[in-house]
C-alpha atoms as a PDB file:
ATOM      1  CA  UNK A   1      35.264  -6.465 -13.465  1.00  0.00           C
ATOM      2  CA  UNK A   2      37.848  -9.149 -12.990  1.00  0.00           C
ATOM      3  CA  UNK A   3      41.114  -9.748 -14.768  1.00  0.00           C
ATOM      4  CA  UNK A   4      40.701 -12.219 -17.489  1.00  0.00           C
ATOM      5  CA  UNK A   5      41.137 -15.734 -15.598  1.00  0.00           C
ATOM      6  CA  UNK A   6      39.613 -15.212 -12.120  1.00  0.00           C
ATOM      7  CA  UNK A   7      36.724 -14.919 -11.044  1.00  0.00           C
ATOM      8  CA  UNK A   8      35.116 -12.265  -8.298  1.00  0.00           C
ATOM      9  CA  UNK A   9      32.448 -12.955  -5.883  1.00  0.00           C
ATOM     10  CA  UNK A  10      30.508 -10.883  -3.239  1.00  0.00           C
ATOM     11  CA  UNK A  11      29.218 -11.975  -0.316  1.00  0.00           C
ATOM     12  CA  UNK A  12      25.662  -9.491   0.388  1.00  0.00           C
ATOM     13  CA  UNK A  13      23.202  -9.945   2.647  1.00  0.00           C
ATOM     14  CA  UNK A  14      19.707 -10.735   2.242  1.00  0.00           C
ATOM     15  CA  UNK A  15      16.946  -8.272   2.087  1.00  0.00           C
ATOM     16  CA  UNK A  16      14.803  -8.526   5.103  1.00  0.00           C
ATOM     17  CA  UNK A  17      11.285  -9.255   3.644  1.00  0.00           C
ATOM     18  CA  UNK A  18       9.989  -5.678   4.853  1.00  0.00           C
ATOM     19  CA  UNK A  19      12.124  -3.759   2.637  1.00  0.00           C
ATOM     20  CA  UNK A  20      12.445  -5.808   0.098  1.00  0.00           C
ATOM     21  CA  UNK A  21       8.712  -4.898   0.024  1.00  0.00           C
ATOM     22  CA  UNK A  22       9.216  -1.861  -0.018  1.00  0.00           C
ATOM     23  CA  UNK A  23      11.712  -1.974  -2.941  1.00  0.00           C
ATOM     24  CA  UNK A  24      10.181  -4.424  -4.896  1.00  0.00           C
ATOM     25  CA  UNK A  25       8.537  -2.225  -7.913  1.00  0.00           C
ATOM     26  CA  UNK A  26      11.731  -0.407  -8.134  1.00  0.00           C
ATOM     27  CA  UNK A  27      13.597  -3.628  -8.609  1.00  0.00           C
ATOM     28  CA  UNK A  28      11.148  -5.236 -10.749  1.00  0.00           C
ATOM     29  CA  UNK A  29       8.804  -5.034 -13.332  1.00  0.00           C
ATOM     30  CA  UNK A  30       5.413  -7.242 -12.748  1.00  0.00           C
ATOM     31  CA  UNK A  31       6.617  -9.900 -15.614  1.00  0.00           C
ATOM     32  CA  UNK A  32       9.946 -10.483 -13.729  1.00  0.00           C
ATOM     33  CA  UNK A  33       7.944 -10.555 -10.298  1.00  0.00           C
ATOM     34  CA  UNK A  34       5.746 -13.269 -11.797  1.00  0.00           C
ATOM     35  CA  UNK A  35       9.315 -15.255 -12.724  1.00  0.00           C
ATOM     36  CA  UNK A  36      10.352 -14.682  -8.847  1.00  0.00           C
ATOM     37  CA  UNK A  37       7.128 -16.000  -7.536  1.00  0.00           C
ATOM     38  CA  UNK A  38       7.239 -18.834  -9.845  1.00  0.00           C
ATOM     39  CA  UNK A  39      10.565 -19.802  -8.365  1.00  0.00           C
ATOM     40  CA  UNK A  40       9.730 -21.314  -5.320  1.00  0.00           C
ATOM     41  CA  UNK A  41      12.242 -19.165  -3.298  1.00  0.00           C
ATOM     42  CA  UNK A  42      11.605 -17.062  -0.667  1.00  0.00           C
ATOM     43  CA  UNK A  43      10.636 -13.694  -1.784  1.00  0.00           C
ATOM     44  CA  UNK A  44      13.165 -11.371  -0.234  1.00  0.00           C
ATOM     45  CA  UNK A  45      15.820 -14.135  -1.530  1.00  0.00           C
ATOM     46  CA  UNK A  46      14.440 -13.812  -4.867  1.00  0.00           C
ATOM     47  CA  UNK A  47      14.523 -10.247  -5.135  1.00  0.00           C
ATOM     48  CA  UNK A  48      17.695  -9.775  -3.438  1.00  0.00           C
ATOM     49  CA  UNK A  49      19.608 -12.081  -5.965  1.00  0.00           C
ATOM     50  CA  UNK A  50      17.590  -9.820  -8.876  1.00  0.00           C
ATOM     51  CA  UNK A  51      18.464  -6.465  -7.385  1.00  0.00           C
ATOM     52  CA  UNK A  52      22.062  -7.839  -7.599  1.00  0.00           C
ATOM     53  CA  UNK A  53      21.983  -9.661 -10.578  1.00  0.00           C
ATOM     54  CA  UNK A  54      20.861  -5.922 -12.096  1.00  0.00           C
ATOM     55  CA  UNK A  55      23.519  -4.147 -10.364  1.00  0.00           C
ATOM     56  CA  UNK A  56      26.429  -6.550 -11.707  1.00  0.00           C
ATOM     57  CA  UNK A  57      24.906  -5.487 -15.510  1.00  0.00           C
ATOM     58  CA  UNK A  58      25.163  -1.947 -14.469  1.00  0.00           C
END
């Protein structure tokens, strides 16, 4: 986490879109891949930014 005041960002490449299909049901359940596909972005880009969005909760 980062001190109180400042924020932290990481830069993380993209999943390619062969193994983000391969990932995909251990990233997401099928309600959240429903949200992703209903976001208009591409799918790797969508998962990636879920797979991370999870991790930062961790």
């Amino acid at each position: 986490m980062s001190p109180p005041g400042r924020s932290a960002f990481d830069i993380e490449r993209i999943l390619s879109p062969a193994l983000a299909a391969e990932l995909e049901s251990s990233i997401v359940n099928s309600a959240e891949k429903s949200l992703l596909d209903a976001s208009g972005l591409p799918s790797a880009l969508a998962l990636t930014l879920a797979f991370f969005g999870k991790r930062e909760r961790i």
